[in-house]
Protein backbone atom coordinates (compact mmCIF):
# COMPACT_ATOMS: atom_id res chain seq x y z
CA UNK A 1 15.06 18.85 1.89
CA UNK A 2 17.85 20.31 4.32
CA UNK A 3 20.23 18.57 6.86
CA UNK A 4 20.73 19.65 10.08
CA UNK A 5 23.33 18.54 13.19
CA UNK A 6 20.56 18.82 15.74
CA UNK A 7 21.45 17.40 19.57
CA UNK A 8 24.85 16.05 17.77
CA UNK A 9 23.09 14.18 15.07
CA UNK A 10 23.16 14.67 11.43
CA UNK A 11 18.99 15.07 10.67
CA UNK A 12 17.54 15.34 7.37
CA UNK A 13 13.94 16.93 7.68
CA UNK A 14 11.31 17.14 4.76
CA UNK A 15 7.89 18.81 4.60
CA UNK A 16 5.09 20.50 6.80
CA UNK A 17 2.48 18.77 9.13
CA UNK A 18 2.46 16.76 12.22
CA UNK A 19 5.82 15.38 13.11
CA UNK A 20 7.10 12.02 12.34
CA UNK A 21 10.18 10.37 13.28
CA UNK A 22 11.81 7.92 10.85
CA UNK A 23 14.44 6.18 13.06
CA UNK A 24 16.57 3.49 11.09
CA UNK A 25 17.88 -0.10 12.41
CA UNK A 26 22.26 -1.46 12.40
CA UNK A 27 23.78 -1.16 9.26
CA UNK A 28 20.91 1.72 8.23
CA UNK A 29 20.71 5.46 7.94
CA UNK A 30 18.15 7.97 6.70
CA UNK A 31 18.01 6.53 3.24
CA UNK A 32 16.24 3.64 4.80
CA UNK A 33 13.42 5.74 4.23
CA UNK A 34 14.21 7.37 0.96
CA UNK A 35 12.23 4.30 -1.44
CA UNK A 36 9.17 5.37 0.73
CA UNK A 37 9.03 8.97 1.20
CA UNK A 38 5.89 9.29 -0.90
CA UNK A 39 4.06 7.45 1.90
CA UNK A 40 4.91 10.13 4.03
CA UNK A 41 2.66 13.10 2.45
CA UNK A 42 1.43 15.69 4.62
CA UNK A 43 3.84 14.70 7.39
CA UNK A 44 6.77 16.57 8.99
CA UNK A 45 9.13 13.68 8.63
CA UNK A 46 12.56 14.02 10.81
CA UNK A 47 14.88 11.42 9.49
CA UNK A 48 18.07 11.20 11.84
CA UNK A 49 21.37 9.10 11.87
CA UNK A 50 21.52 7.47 15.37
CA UNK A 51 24.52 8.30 17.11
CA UNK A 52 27.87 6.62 15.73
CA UNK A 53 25.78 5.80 12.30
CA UNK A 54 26.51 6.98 9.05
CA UNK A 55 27.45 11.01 9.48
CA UNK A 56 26.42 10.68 13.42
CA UNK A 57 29.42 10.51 15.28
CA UNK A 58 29.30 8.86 18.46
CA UNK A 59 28.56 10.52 21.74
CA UNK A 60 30.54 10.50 25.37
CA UNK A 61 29.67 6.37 26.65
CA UNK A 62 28.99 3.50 25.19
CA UNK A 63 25.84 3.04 23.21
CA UNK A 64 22.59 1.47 24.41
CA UNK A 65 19.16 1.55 23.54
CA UNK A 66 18.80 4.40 26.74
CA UNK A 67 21.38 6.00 25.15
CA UNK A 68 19.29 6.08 21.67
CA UNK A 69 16.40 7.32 23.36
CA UNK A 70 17.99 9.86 25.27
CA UNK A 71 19.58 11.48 21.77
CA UNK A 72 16.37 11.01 20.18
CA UNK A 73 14.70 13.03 23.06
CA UNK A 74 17.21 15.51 23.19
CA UNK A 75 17.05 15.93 19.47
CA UNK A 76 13.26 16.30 19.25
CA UNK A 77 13.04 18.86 22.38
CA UNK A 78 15.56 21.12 19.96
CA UNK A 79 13.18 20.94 17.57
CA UNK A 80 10.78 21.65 20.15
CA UNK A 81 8.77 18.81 18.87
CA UNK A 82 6.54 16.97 21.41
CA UNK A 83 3.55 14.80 20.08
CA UNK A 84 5.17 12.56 16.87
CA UNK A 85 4.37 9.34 14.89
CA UNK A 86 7.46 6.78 14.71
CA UNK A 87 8.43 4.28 11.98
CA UNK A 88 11.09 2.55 12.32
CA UNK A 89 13.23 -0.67 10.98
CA UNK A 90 14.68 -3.33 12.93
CA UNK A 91 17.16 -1.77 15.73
CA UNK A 92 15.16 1.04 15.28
CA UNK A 93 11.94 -0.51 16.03
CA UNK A 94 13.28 -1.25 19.31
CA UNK A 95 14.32 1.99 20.15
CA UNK A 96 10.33 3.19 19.12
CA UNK A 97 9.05 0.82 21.22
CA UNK A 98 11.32 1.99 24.30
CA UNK A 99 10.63 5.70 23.31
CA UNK A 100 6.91 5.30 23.16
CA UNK A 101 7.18 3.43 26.93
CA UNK A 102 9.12 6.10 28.45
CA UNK A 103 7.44 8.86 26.83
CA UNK A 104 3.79 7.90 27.80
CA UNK A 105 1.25 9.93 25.56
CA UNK A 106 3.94 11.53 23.09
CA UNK A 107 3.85 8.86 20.59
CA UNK A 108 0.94 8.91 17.95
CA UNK A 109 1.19 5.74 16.17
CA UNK A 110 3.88 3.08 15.38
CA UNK A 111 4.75 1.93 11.93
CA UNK A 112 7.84 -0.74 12.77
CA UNK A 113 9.34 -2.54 9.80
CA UNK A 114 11.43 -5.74 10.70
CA UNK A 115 10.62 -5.45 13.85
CA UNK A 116 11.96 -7.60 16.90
CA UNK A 117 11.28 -6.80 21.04
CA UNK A 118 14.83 -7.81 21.65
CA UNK A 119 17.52 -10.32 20.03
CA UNK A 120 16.82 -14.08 21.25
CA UNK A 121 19.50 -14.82 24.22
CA UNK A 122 20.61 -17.93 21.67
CA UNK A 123 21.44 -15.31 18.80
CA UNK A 124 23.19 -11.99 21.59
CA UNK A 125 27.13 -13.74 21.59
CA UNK A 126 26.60 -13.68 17.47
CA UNK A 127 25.89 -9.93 17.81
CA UNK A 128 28.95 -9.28 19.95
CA UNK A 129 31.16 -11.32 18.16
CA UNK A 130 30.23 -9.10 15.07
CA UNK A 131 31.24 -6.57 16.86
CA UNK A 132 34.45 -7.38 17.54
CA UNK A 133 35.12 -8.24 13.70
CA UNK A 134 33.71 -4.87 13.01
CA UNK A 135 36.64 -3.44 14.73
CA UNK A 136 38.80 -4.65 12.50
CA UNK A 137 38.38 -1.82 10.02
CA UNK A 138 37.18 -1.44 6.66
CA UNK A 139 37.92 -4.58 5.27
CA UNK A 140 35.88 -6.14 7.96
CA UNK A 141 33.37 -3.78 7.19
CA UNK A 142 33.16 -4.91 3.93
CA UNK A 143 33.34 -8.86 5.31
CA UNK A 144 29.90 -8.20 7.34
CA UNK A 145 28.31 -6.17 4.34
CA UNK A 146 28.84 -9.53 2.29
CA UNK A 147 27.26 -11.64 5.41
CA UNK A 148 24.25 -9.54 5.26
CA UNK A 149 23.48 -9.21 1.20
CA UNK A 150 23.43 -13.27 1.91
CA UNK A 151 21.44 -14.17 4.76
CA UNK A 152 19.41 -10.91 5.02
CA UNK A 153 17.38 -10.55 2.10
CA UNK A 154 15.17 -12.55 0.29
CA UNK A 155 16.03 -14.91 -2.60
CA UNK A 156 13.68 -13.21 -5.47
CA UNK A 157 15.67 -9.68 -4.31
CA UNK A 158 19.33 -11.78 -4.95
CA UNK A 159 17.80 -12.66 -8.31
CA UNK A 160 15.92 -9.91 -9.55
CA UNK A 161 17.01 -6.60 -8.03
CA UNK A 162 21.36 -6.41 -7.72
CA UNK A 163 20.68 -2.54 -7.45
CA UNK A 164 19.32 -3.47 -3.89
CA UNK A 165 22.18 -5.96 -2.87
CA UNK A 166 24.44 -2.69 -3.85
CA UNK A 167 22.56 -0.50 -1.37
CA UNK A 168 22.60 -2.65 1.37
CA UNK A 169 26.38 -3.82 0.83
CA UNK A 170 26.99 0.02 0.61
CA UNK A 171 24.91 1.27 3.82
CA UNK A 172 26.68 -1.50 5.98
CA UNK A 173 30.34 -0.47 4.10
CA UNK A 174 29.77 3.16 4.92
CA UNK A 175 29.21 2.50 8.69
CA UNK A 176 31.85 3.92 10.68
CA UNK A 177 33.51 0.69 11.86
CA UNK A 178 34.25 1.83 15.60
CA UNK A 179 29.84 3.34 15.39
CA UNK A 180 29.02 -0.19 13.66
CA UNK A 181 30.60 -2.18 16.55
CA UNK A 182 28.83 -0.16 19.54
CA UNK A 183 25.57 -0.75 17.29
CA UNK A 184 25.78 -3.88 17.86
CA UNK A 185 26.77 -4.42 21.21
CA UNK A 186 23.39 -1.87 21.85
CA UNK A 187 21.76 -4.16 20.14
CA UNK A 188 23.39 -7.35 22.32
CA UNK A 189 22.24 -5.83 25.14
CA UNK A 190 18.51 -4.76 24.65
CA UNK A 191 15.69 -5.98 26.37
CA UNK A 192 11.81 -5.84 25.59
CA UNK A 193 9.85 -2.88 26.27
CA UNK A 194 6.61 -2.90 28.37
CA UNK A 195 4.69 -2.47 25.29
CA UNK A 196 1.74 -3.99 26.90
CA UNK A 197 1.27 -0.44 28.59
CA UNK A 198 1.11 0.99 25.19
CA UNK A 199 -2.34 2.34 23.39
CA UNK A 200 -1.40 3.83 20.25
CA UNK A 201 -2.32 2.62 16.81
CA UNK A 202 0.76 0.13 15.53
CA UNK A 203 1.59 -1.27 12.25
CA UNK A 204 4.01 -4.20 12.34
CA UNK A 205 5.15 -5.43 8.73
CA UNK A 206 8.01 -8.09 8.06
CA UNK A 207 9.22 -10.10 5.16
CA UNK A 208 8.31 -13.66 4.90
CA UNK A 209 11.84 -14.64 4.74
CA UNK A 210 13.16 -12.60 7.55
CA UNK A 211 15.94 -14.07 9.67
CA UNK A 212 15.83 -11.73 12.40
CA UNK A 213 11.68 -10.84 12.61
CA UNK A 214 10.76 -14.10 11.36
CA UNK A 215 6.74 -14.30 10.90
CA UNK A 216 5.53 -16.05 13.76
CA UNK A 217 7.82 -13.57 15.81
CA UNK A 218 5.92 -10.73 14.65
CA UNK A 219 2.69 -11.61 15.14
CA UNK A 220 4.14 -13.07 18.55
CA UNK A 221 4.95 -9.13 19.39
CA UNK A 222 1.88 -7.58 17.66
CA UNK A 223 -0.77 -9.99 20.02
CA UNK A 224 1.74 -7.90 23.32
CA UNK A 225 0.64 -4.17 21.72
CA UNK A 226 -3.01 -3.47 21.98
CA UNK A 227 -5.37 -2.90 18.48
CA UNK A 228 -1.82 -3.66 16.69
CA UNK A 229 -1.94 -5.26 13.23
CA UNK A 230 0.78 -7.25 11.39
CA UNK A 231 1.62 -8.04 7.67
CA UNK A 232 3.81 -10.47 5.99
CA UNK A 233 5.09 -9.50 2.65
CA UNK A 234 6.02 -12.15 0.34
CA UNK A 235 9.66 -12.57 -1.54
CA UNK A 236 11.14 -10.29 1.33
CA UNK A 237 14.21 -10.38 3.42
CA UNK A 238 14.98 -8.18 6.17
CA UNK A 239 15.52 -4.82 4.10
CA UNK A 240 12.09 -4.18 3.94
CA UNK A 241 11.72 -0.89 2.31
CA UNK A 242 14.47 -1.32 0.02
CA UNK A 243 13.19 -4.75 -0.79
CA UNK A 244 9.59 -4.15 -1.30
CA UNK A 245 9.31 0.23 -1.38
CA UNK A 246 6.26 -0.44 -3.17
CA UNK A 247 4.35 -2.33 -0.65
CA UNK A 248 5.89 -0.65 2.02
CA UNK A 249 3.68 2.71 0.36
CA UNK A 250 0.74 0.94 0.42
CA UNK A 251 0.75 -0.68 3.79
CA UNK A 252 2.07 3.07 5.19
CA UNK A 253 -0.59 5.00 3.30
CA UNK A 254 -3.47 2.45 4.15
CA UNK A 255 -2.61 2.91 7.96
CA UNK A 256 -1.84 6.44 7.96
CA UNK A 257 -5.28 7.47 6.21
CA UNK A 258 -7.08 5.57 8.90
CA UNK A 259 -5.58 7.52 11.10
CA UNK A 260 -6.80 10.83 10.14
C-alpha cells in the first residue's frame, strides 16, 4: 500500500492489474473502501480523497461535480491511466456517472453503492443549509456527524455494530469543515448525467433503509443505464460498505467475475 499526492490529491493505490477507481461520496474518504478491499483482487485499485476531503485540500474555485471530474481526470492522466472500472458511494456515484458521460469509452464497468442521479429539488436548500452549519467549525462538525449516525444508517447497525456508528461519526468529524461545506454545496448543485448514452456493465446496490437512494429510486436510475442491475440489501442504511462489507464482497466479486 503507498500514498501518493497525485494532481493535488492525497491517493492511496494497492495492487497490479487493470485500473480501478474507488471514488468515495460527502462525509467519506478512501477508507470507504477499506471493509471491501478483498473484492478488489487482481485489480489496480486507485483510491483518492476528492478535493477538500479528508487529506485533499481544496483546489483554486469552488467545488462542483465538473470540478470533481476534472481532478479525477487530471489525476488519472498522471498516472497515465486511461481505460478504468469505477465504484463509487453516494456523491461519488454521481461523479462516476458524469465521468463515464464525458469520457465516452474510458469507463469499463460501474459498481455505484448508494447511489442517487442528483439530490431531489425538495431535499437541495437542506444540503446548503448544512453547509452553512458546517462552517461553523468543529463543533458543528461534530453536530452533523451526530445527524448522520441517526438518520443514515440502518436500525440493526445502531443496535448491533457501535464500532460502525464510530467510523462514520469519525469520517464526517475528520472532514475539513471549510472542504465539508463546498461538498455539499457540489452536491446542492448537481444534476443527472445522460446515462442513457452509457453501455458499460453497472452494478447499482443500496440499503433497504436508505434515506438518500431509497429502493424504488434505485431501480428508478438502474431501468435509465442499459443491461444495469440493482440490489437491495436488507438491515442497511446509507453506509453501505461499512454497514454490510460482507455483502458488499459478494455482490462486487459476483459482478466482477462476470466480467472477465
Amino acid at each position: 500500500m503507498s500514498t501518493r499526492y497525485v494532481n493535488g490529491l492525497a491517493v492511496e493505490i494497492d495492487g497490479q492489474g487493470p485500473a480501478l477507481l474507488c471514488i468515495h461520496g460527502l462525509g467519506g474518504s478512501s477508507n470507504t473502501w477499506t471493509p471491501v478491499m478483498g473484492a478488489f483482487e487482481g485489480f489496480r485499485v486507485i483510491r483518492p480523497d476528492l478535493p477538500g476531503s479528508a487529506r485533499s485540500p481544496l483546489a483554486a474555485g469552488a467545488l462542483s461535480i465538473e470540478a470533481y471530474v476534472g481532478a479525477l481526470a487530471g489525476m488519472l492522466a498522471e498516472l497515465e491511466i486511461d481505460a478504468l472500472h469505477i465504484a463509487a458511494h453516494s456523491l461519488g456515484t454521481v461523479v462516476a456517472q458524469h465521468y463515464a458521460v464525458a469520457h465516452p469509452g474510458r469507463v469499463k464497468s460501474l459498481a455505484l453503492f448508494g447511489p442517487l442521479a442528483a439530490p431531489p429539488d425538495a431535499g437541495r436548500a437542506g444540503i446548503r443549509a448544512r453547509a452553512e452549519l458546517a462552517r461553523g467549525g468543529d463543533a458543528a462538525m461534530q453536530e452533523i456527524a451526530d445527524a448522520i449516525v441517526k438518520g443514515a444508517t440502518s436500525a440493526r447497525t445502531k443496535q448491533d455494530q457501535p464500532a460502525v456508528l464510530a467510523l462514520v461519526r469519525e469520517s464526517v468529524m475528520r472532514q475539513p469543515p471549510e472542504g465539508y461545506a463546498q461538498s455539499c454545496e457540489a452536491l446542492a448543485g448537481a444534476q443527472p448525467a445522460a446515462v442513457e448514452a452509457l453501455d458499460v456493465p453497472a452494478l447499482l446496490v443500496t440499503g433497504d433503509e436508505d434515506g438518500v437512494a431509497p429502493p424504488a429510486n434505485v431501480e428508478a436510475l438502474a431501468a435509465r443505464i442499459a443491461g444495469s442491475r440493482h440490489i437491495v440489501f436488507g438491515d442497511c442504511g446509507h453506509w453501505t460498505t461499512y454497514e454490510q462489507p460482507q455483502a458488499c464482497v459478494q455482490a462486487l466479486r459476483e459482478f466482477y467475475t462476470a466480467l472477465r
